[in-house]
Protein backbone atom coordinates (compact mmCIF):
# COMPACT_ATOMS: atom_id res chain seq x y z
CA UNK A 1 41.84 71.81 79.06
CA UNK A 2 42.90 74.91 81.12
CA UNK A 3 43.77 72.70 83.92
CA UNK A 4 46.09 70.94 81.87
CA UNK A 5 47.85 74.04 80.45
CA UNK A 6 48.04 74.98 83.85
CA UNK A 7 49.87 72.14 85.05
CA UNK A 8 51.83 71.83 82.52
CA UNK A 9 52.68 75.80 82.90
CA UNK A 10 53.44 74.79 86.85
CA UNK A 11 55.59 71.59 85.55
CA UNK A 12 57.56 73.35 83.34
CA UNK A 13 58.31 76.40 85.92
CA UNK A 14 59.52 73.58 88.35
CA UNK A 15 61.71 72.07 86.32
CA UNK A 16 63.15 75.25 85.22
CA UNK A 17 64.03 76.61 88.79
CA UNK A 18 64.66 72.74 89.90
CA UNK A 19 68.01 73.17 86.91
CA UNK A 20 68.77 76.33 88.21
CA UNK A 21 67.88 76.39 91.58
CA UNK A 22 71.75 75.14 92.38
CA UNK A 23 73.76 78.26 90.94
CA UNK A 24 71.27 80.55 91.97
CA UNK A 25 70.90 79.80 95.78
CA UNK A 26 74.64 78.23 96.12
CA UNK A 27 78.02 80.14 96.82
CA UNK A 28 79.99 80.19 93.82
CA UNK A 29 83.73 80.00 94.88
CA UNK A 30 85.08 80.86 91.14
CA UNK A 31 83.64 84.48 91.63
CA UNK A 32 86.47 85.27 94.51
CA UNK A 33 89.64 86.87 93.86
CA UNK A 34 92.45 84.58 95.15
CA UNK A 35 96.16 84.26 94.97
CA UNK A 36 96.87 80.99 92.70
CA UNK A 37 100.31 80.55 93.16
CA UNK A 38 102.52 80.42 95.79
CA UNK A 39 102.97 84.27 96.14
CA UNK A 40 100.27 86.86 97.94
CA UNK A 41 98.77 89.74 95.80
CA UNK A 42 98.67 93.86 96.77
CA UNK A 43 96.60 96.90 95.15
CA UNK A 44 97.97 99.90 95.52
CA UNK A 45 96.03 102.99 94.23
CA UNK A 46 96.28 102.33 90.17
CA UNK A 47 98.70 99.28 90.59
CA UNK A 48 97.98 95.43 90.98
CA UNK A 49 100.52 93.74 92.28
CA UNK A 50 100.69 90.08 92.08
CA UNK A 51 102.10 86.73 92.91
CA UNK A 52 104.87 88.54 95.11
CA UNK A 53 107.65 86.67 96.74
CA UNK A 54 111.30 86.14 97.67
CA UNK A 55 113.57 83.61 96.72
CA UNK A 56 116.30 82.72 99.36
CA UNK A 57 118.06 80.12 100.50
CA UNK A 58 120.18 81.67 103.17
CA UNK A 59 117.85 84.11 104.40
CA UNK A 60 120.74 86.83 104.08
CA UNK A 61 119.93 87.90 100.24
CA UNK A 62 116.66 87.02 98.46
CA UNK A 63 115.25 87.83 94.96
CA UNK A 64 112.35 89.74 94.56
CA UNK A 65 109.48 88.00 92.52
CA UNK A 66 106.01 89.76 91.43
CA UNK A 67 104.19 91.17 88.17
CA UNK A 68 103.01 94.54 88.77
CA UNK A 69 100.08 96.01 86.37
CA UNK A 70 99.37 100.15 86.10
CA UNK A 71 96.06 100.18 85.01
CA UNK A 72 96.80 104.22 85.36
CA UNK A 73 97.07 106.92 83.13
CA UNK A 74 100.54 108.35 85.00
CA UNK A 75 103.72 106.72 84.96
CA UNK A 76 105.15 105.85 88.65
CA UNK A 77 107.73 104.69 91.01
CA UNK A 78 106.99 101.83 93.06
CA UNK A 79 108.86 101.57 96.24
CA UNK A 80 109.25 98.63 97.78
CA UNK A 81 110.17 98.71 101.54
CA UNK A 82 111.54 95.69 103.72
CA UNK A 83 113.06 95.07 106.82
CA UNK A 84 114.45 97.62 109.03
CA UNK A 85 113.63 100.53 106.03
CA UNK A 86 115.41 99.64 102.98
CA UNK A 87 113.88 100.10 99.29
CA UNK A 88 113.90 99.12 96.08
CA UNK A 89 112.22 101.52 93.52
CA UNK A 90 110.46 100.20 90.58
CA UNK A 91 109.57 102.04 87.49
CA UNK A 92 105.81 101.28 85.76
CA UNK A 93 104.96 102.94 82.90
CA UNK A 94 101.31 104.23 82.70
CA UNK A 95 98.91 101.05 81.18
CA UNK A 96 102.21 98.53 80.99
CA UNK A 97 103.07 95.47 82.94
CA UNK A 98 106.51 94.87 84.50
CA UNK A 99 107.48 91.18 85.71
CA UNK A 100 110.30 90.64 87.86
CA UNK A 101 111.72 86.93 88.38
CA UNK A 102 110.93 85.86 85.03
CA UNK A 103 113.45 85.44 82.21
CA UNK A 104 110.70 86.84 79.17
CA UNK A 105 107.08 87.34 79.07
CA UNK A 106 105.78 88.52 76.02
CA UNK A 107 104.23 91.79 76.03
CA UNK A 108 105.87 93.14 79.18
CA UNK A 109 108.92 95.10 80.18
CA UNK A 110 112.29 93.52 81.03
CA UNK A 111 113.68 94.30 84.00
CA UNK A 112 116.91 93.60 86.04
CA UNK A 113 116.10 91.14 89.11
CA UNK A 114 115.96 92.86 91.65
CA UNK A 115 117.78 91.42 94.64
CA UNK A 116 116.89 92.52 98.23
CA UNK A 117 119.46 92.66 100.56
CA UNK A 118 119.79 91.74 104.50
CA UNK A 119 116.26 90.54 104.59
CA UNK A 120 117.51 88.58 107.92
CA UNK A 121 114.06 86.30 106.88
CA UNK A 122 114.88 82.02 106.37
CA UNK A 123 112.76 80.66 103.90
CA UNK A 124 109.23 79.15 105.12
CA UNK A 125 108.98 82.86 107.30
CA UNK A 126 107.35 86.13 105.77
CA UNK A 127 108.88 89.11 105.46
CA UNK A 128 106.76 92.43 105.58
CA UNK A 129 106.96 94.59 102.72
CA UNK A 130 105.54 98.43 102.47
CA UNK A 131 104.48 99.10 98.56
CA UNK A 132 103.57 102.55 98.00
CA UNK A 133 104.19 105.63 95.40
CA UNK A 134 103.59 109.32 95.00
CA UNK A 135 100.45 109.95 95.61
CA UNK A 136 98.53 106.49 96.74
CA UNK A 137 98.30 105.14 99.70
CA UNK A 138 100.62 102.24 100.89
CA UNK A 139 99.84 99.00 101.69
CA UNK A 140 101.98 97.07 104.22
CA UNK A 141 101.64 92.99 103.22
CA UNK A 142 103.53 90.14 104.60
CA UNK A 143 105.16 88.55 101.71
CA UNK A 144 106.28 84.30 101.50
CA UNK A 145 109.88 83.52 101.30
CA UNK A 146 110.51 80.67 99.66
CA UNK A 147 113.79 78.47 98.89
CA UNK A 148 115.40 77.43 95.56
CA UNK A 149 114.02 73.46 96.02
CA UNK A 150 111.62 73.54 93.41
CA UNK A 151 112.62 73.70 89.65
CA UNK A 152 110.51 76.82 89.23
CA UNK A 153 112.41 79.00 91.63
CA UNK A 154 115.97 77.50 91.72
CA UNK A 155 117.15 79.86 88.86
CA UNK A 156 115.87 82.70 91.33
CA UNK A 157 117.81 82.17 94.17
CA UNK A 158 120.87 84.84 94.29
């Protein structure tokens, strides 16, 4: 009798870690952070920046695309630096979400697009991009730029 309890005991542990064995042993590629869209994501200090991008289709002029999140307490100033040094400065207030590139998003602030000039970048390239504010560190990135072909992004292009 006990050595039927016991393999039943051993049975039933075997099937157990046979069901499981597979997520427990095996990488698990949903648990890593990636960018799902076409655009590359920053953190800066308090701020997550996300799905950022310019639209062009001259590589001259180009529209600035990308959510940013302040998980902070402060309000702040992003800047945004490109090229040979010039900014854009963007204004997050503390535990909002701003979107630029987007016509409405419920639940967020609306913004003017904000269109960067001279990138001297042609669409397929990447242009690098400083993000930083007052009192974070910045974070240099090189960001896609993309052209007005697809549906999405052909309202975008300035």
């Amino acid at each position: 009798m006990k050595a039927r309890l016991a393999a039943s005991a051993a049975l039933a542990i075997g099937i157990a870690l046979g069901a499981s064995g597979c997520s427990m042993l095996t990488y698990q590629a949903t648990t890593e952070k990636y960018d799902a869209s076409d655009g590359v994501s920053v953190d800066v200090g308090e701020l997550d920046i996300r799905n950022v991008l310019v639209v062009s289709d001259d590589g001259v002029d180009g529209t600035l695309v990308m959510t940013v999140v302040n998980n902070g307490t402060d309000d702040v100033s992003l800047d945004v630096q490109f090229g040979g040094g010039d900014s854009q400065s963007i204004k997050v207030e503390a535990g909002s979400e701003v979107v630029l590139g987007v016509d409405e998003v419920q639940g967020t602030d609306e913004v003017e697009p904000v269109v960067l000039e001279d990138i001297d970048t042609l669409p397929g390239a990447f242009l690098p991009m400083f993000f930083e504010y007052s009192g974070a560190e910045g974070v240099e990135k090189a960001i896609p730029v993309l052209d007005g072909r697809l549906p999405e992004y052909e309202n975008l292009v300035p």
